[in-house]
PDB file of N, CA and C in Angstrom:
ATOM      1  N   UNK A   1      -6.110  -5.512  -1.883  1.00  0.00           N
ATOM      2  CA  UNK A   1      -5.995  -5.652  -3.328  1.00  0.00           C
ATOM      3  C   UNK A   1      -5.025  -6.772  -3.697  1.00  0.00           C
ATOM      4  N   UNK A   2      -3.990  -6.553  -3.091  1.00  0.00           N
ATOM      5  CA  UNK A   2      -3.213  -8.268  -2.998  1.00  0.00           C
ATOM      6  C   UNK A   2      -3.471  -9.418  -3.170  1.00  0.00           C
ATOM      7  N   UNK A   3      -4.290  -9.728  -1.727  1.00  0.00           N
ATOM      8  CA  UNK A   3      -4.540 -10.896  -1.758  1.00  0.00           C
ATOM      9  C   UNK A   3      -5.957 -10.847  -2.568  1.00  0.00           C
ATOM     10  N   UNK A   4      -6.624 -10.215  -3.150  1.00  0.00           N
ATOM     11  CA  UNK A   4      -7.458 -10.608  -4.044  1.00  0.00           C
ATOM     12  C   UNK A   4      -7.040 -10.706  -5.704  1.00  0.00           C
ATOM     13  N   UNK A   5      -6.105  -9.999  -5.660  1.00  0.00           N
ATOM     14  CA  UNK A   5      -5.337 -10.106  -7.497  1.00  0.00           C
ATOM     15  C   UNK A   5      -5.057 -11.838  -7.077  1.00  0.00           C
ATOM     16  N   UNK A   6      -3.742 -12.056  -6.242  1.00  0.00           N
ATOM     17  CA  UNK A   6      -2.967 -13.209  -6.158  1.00  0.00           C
ATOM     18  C   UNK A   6      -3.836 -14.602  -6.146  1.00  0.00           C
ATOM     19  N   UNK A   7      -5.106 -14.432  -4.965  1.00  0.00           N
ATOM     20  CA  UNK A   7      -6.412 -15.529  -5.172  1.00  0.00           C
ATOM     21  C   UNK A   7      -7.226 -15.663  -6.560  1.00  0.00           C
ATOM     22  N   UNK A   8      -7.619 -14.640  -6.957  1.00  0.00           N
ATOM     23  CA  UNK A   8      -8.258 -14.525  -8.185  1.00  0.00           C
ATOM     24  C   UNK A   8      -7.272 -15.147  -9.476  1.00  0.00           C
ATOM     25  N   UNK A   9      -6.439 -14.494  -9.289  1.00  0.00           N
ATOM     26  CA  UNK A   9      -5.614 -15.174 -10.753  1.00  0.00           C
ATOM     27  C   UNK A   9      -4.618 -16.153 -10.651  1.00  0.00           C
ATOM     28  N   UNK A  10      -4.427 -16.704  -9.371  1.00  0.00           N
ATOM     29  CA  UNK A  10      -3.876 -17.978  -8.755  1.00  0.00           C
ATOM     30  C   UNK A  10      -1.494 -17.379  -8.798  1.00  0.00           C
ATOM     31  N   UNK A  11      -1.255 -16.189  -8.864  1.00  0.00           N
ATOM     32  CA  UNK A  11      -0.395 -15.956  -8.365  1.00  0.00           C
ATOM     33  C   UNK A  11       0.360 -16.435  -9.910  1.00  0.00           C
ATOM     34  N   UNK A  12       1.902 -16.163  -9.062  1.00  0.00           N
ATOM     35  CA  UNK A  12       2.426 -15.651  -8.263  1.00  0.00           C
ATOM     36  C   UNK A  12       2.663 -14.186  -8.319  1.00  0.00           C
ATOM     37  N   UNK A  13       2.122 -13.404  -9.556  1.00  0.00           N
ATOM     38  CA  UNK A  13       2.143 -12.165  -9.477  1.00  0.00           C
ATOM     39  C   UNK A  13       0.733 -11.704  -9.358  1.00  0.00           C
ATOM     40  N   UNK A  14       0.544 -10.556  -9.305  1.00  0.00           N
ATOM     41  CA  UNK A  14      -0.793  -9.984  -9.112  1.00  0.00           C
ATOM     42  C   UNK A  14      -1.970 -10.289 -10.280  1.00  0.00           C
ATOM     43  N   UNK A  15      -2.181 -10.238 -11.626  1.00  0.00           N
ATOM     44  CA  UNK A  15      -2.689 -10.643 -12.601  1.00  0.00           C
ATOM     45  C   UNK A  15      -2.399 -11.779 -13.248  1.00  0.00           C
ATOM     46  N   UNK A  16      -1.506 -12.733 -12.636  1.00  0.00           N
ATOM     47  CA  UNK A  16      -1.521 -14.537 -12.807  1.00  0.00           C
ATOM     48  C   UNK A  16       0.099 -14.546 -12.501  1.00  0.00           C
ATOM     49  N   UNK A  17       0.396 -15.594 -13.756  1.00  0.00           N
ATOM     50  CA  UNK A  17       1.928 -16.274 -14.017  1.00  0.00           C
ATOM     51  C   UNK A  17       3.067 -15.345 -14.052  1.00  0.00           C
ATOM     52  N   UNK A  18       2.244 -13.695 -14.802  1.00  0.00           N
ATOM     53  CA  UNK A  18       3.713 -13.491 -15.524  1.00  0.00           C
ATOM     54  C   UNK A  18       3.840 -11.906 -14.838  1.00  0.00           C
ATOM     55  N   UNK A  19       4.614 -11.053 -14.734  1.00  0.00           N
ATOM     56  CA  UNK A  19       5.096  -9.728 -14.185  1.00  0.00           C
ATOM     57  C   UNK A  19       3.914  -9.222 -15.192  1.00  0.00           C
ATOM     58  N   UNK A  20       2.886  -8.243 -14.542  1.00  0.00           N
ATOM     59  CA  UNK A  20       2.803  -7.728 -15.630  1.00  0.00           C
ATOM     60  C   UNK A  20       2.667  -5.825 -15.689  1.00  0.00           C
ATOM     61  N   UNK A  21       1.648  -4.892 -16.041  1.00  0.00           N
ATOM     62  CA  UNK A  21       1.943  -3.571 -15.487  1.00  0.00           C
ATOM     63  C   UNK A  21       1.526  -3.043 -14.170  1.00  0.00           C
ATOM     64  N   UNK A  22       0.670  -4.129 -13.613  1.00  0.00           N
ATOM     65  CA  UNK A  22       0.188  -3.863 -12.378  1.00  0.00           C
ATOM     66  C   UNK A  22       0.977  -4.401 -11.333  1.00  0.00           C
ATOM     67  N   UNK A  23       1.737  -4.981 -11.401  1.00  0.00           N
ATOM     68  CA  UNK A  23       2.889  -5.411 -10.625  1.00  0.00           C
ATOM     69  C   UNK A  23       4.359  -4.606 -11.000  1.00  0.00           C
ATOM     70  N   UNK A  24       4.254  -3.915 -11.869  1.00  0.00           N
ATOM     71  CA  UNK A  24       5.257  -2.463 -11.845  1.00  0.00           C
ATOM     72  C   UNK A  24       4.577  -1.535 -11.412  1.00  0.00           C
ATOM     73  N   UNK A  25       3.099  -1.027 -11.215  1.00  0.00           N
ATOM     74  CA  UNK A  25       2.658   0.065 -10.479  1.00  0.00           C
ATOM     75  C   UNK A  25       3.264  -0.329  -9.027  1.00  0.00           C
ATOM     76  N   UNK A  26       3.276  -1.642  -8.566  1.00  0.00           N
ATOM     77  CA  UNK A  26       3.446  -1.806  -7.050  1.00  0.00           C
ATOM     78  C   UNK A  26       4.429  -2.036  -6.769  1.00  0.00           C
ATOM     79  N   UNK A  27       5.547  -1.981  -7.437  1.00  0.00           N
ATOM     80  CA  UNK A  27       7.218  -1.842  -7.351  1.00  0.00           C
ATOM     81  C   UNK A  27       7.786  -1.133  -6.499  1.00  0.00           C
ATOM     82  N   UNK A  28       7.314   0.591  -6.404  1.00  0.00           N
ATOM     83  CA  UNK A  28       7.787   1.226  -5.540  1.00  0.00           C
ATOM     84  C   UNK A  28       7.414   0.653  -4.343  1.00  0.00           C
ATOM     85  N   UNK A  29       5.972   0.534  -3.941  1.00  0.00           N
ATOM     86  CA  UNK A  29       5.006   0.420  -2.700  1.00  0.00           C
ATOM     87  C   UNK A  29       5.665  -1.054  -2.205  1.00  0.00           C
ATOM     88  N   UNK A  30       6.748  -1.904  -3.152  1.00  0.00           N
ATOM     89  CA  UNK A  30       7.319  -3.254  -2.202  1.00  0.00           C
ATOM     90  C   UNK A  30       8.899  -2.234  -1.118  1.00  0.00           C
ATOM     91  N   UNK A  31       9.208  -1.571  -1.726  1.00  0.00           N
ATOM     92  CA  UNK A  31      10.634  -1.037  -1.157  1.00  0.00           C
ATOM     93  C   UNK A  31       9.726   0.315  -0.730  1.00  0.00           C
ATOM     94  N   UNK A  32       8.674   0.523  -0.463  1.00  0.00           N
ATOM     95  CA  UNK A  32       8.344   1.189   0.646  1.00  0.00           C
ATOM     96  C   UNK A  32       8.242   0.114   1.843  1.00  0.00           C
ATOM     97  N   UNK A  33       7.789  -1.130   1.772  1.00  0.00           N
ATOM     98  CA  UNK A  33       6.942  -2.092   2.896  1.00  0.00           C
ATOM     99  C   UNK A  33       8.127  -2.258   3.145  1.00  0.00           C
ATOM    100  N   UNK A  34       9.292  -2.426   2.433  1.00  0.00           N
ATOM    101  CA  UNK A  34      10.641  -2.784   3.069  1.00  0.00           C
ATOM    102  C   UNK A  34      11.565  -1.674   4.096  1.00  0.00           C
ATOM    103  N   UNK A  35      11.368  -0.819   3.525  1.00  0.00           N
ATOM    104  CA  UNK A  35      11.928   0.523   4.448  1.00  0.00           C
ATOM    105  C   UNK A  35      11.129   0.947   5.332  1.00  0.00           C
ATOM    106  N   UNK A  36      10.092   0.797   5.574  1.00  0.00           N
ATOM    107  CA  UNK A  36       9.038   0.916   7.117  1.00  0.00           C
ATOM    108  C   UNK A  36       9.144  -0.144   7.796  1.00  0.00           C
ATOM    109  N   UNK A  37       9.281  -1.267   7.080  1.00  0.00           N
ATOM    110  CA  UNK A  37       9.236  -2.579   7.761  1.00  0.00           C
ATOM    111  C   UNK A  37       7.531  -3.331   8.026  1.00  0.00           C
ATOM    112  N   UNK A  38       7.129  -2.715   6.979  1.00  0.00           N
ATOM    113  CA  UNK A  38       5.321  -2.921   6.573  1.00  0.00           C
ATOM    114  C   UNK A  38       5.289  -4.593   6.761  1.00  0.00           C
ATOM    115  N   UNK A  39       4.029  -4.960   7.651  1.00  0.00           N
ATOM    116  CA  UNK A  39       3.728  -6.224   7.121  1.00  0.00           C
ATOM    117  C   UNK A  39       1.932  -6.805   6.507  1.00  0.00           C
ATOM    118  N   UNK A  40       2.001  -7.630   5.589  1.00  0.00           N
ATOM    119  CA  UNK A  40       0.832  -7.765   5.578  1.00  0.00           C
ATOM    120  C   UNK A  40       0.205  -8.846   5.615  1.00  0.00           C
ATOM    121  N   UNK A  41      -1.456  -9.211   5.042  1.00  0.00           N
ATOM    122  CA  UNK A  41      -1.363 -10.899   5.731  1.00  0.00           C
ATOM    123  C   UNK A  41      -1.697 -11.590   4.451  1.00  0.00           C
ATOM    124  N   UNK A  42      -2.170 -13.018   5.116  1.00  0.00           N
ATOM    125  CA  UNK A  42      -2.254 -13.777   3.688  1.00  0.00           C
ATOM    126  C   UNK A  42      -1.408 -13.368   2.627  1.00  0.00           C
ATOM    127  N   UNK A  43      -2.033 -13.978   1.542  1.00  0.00           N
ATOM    128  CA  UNK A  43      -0.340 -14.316   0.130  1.00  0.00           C
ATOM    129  C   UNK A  43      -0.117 -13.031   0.018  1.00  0.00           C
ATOM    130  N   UNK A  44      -0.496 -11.938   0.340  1.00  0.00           N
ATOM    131  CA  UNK A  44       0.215 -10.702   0.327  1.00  0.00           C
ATOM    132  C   UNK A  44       1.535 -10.722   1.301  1.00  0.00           C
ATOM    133  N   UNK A  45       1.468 -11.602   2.218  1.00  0.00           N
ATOM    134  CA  UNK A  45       2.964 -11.130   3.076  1.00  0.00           C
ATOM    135  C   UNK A  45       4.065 -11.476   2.152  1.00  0.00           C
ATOM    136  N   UNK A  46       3.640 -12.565   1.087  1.00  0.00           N
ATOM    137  CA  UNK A  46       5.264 -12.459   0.413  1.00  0.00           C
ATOM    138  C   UNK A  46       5.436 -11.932  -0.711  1.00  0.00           C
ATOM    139  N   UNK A  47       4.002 -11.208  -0.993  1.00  0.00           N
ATOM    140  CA  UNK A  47       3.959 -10.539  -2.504  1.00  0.00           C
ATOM    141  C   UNK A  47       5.493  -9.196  -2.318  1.00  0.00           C
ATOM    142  N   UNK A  48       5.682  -8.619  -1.623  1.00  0.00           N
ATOM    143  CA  UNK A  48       6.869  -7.457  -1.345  1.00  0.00           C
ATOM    144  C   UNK A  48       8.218  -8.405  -1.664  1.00  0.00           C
ATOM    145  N   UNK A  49       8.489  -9.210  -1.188  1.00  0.00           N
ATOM    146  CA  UNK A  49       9.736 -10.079  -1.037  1.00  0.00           C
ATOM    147  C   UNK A  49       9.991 -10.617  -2.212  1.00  0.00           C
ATOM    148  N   UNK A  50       8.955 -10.989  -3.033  1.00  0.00           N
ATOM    149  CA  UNK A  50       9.027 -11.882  -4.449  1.00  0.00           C
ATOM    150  C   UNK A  50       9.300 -10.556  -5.186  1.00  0.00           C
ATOM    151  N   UNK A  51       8.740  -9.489  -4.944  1.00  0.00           N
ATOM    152  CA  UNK A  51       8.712  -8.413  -6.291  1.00  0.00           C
ATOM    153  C   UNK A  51      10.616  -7.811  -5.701  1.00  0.00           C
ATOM    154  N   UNK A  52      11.190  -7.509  -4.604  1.00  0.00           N
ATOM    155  CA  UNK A  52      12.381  -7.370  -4.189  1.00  0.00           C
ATOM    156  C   UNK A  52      13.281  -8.287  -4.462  1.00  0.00           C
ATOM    157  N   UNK A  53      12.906 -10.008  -5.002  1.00  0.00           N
ATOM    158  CA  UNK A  53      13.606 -10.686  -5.722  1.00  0.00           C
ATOM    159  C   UNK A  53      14.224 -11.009  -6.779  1.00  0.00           C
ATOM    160  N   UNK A  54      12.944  -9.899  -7.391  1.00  0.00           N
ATOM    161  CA  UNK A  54      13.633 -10.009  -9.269  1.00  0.00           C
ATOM    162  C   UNK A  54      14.785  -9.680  -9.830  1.00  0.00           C
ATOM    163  N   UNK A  55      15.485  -9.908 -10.548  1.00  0.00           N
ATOM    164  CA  UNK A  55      16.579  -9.461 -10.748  1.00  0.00           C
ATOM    165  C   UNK A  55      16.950  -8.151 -11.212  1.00  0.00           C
ATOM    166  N   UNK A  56      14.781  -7.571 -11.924  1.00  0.00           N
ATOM    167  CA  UNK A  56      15.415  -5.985 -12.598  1.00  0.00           C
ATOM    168  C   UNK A  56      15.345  -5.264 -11.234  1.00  0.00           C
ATOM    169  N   UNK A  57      14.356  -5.552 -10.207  1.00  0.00           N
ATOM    170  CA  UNK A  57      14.389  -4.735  -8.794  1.00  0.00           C
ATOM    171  C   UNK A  57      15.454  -4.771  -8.257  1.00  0.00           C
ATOM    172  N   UNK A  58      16.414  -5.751  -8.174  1.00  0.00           N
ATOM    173  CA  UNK A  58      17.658  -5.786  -7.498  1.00  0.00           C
ATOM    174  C   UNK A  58      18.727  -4.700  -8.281  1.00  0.00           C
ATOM    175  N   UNK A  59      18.332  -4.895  -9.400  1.00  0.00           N
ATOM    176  CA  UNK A  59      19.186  -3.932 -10.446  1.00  0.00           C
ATOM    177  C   UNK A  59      18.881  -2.297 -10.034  1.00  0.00           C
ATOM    178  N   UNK A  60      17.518  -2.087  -9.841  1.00  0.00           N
ATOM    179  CA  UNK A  60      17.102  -0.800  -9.866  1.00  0.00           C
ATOM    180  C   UNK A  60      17.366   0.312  -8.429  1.00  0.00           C
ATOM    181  N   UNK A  61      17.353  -1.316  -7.112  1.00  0.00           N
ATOM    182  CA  UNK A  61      17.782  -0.959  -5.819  1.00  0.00           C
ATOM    183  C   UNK A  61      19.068  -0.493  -6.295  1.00  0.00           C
ATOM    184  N   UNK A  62      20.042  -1.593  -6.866  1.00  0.00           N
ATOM    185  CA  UNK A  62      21.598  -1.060  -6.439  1.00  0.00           C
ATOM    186  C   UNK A  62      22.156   0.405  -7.128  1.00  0.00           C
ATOM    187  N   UNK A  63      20.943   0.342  -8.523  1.00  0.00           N
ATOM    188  CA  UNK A  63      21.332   1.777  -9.337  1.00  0.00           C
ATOM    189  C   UNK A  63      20.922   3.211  -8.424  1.00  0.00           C
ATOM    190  N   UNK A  64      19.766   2.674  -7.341  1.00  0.00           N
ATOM    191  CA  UNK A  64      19.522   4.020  -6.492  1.00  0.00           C
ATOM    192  C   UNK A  64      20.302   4.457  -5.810  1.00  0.00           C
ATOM    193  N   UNK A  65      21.001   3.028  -4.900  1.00  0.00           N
ATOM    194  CA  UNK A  65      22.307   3.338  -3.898  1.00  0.00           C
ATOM    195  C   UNK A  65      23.316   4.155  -4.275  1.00  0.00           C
ATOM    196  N   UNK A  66      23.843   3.676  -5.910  1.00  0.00           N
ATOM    197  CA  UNK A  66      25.028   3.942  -6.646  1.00  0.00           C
ATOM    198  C   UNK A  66      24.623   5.735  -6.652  1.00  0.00           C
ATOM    199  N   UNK A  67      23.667   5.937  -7.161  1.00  0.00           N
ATOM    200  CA  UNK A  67      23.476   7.764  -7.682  1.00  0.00           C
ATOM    201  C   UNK A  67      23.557   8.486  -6.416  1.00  0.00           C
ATOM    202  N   UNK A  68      24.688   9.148  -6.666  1.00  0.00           N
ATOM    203  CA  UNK A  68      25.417  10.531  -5.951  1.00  0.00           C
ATOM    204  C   UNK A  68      24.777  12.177  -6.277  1.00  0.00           C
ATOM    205  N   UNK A  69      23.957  12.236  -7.689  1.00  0.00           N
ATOM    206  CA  UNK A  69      23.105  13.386  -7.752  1.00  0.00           C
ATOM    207  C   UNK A  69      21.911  13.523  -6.443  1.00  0.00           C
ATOM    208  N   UNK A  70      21.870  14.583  -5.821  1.00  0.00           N
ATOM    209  CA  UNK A  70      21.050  14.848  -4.902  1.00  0.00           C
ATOM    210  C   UNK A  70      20.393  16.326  -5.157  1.00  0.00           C
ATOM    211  N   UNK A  71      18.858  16.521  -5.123  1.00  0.00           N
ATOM    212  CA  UNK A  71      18.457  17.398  -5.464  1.00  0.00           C
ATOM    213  C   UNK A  71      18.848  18.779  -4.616  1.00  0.00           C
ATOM    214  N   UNK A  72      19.556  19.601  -4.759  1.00  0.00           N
ATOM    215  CA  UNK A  72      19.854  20.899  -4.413  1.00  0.00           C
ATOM    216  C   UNK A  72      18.855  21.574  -3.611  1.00  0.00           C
ATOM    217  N   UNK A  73      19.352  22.186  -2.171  1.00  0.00           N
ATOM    218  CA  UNK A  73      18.391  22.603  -1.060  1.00  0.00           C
ATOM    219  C   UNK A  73      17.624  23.831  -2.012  1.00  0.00           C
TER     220      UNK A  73
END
């Protein structure tokens, strides 16, 4: 599905130029490929890395680290 959004609408996000909601559905699924260590091919291998670049993902990583609430056994 990657590399056919990114070919089809010529990148760099999945539906063209700009972030749009289908590239927040796949937000989680980049910091999953990052914590397995997932790889994939064609312009999908850097679609994970570009969406882990943004500045609100970087924001949203460090707000996960920061939270000390943990759901109760």
């Amino acid at each position: 599905l990657w590399n056919d959004g990114l070919a089809r609408f010529s990148g760099p996000f999945l539906a063209g130029a700009h972030f749009t909601a289908v590239d927040a559905f796949f937000a989680p699924v980049a910091f999953r490929a990052q914590s397995y260590g997932l790889s994939f091919e064609g312009a999908a291998a850097a679609y994970p890395a570009q969406l882990l670049a943004l500045p609100a993902m970087r924001e949203w990583y460090a707000a996960g680290l920061a939270e000390t609430w943990r759901e109760p056994d």
